[in-house]
C-alpha atoms as a PDB file:
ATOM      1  CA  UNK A   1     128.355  91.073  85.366  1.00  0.00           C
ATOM      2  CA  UNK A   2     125.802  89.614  87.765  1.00  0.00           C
ATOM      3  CA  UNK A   3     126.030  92.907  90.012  1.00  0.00           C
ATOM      4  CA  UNK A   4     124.974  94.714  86.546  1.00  0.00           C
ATOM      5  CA  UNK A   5     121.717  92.788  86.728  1.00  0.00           C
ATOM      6  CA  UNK A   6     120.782  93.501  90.343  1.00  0.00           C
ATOM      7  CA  UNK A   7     121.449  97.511  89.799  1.00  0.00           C
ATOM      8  CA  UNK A   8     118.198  98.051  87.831  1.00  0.00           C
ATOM      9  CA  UNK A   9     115.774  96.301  89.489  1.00  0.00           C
ATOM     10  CA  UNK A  10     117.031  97.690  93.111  1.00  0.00           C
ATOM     11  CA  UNK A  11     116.774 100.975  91.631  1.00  0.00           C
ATOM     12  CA  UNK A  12     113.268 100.533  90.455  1.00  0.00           C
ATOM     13  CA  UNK A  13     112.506  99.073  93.899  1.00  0.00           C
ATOM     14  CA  UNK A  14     114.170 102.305  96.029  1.00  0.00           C
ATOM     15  CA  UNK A  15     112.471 104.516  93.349  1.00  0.00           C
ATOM     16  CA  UNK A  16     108.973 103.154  92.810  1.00  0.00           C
ATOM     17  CA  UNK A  17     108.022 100.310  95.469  1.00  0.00           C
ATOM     18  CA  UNK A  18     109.777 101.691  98.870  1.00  0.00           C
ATOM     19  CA  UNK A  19     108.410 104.775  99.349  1.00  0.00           C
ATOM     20  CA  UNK A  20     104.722 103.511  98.171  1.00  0.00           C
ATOM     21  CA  UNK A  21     105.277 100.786 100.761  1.00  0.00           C
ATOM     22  CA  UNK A  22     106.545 103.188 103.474  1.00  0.00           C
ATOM     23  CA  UNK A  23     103.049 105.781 103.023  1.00  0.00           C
ATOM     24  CA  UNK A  24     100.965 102.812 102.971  1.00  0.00           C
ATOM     25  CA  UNK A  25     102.621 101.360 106.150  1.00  0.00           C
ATOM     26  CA  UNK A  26     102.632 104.492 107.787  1.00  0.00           C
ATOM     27  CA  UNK A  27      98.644 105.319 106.872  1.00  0.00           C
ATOM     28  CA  UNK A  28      97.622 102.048 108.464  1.00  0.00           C
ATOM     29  CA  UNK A  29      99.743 102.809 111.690  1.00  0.00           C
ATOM     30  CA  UNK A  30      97.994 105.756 111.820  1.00  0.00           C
ATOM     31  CA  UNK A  31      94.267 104.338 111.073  1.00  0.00           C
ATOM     32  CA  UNK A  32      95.093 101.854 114.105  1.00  0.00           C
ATOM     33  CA  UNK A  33      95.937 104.338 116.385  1.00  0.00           C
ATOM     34  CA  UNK A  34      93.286 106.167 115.807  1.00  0.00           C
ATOM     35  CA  UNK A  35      90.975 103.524 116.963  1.00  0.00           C
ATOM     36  CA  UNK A  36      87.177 102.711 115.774  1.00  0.00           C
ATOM     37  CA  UNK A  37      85.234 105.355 113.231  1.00  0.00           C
ATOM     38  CA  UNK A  38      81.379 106.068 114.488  1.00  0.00           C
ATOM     39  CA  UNK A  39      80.244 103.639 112.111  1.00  0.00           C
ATOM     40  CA  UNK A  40      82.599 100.926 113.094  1.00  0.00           C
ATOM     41  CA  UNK A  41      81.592 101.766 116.312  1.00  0.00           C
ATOM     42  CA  UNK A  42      78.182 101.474 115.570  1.00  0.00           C
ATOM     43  CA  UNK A  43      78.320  98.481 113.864  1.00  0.00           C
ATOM     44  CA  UNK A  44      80.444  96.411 116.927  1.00  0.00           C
ATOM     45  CA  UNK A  45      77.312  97.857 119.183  1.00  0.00           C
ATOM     46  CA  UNK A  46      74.700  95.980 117.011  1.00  0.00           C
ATOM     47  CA  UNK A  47      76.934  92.982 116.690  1.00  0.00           C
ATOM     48  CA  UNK A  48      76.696  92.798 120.810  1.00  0.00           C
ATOM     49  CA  UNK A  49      73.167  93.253 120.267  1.00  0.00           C
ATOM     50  CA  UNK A  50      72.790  90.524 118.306  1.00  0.00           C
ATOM     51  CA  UNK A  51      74.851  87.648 120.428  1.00  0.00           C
ATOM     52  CA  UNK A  52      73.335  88.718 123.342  1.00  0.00           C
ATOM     53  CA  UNK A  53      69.512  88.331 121.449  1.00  0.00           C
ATOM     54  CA  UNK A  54      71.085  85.029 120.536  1.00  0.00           C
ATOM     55  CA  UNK A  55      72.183  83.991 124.033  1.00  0.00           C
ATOM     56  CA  UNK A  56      68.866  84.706 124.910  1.00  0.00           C
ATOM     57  CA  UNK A  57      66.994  82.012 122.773  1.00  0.00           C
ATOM     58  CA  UNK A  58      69.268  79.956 122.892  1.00  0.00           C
ATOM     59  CA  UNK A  59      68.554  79.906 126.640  1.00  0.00           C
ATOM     60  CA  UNK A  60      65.079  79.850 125.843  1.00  0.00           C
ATOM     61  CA  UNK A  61      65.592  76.525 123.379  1.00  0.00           C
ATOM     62  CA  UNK A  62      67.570  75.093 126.028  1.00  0.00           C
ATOM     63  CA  UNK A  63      65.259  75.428 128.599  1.00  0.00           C
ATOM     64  CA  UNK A  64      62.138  74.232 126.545  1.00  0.00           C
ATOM     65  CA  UNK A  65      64.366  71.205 125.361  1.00  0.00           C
ATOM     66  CA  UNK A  66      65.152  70.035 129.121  1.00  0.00           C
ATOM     67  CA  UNK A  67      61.603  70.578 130.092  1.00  0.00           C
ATOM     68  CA  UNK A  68      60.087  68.595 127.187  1.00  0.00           C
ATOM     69  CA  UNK A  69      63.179  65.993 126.285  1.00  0.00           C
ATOM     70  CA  UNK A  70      65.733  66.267 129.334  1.00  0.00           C
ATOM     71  CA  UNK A  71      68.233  63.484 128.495  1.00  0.00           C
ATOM     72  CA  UNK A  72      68.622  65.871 125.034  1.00  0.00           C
ATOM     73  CA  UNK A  73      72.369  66.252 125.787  1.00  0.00           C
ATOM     74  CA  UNK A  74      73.349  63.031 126.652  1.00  0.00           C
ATOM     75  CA  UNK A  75      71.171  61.348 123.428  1.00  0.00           C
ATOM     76  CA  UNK A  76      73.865  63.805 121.961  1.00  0.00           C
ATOM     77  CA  UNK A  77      77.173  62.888 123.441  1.00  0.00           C
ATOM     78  CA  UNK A  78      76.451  59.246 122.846  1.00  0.00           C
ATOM     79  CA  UNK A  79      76.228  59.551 118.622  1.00  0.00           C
END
């Protein structure tokens, strides 16, 4: 009797749900190893652009703070 009430639902799961998960599965494997689009590509570029314009000034901040206020970091640490 409790066998009766697995059949259905493992049938509905081998008919409908497996082989939807299986092409989905196998779609993503193959998006990975296909590595970045142009645009993805694109966009990582500008990213790198960007932290590296924000190294920069915060470089630039850094230095103007230790010229005009140089115990800035410790003043810092000790709150």
């Amino acid at each position: 009797m409790d066998m009766d009430l697995l059949i259905a639902p493992i049938i509905l799961f081998m008919i409908i749900v497996a082989p939807i998960w299986l092409v989905l599965h196998y779609r993503s494997k193959r998006q990975v190893s296909q590595g970045l689009t142009e645009e993805e590509f694109e966009q990582l570029n500008n990213l790198v652009h960007q932290a590296e314009k924000m190294n920069q000034r915060i470089e630039t901040l850094e230095s103007i703070l230790d010229s005009e206020s140089p115990e800035w970091r410790t003043r810092h640490d000790q709150s």
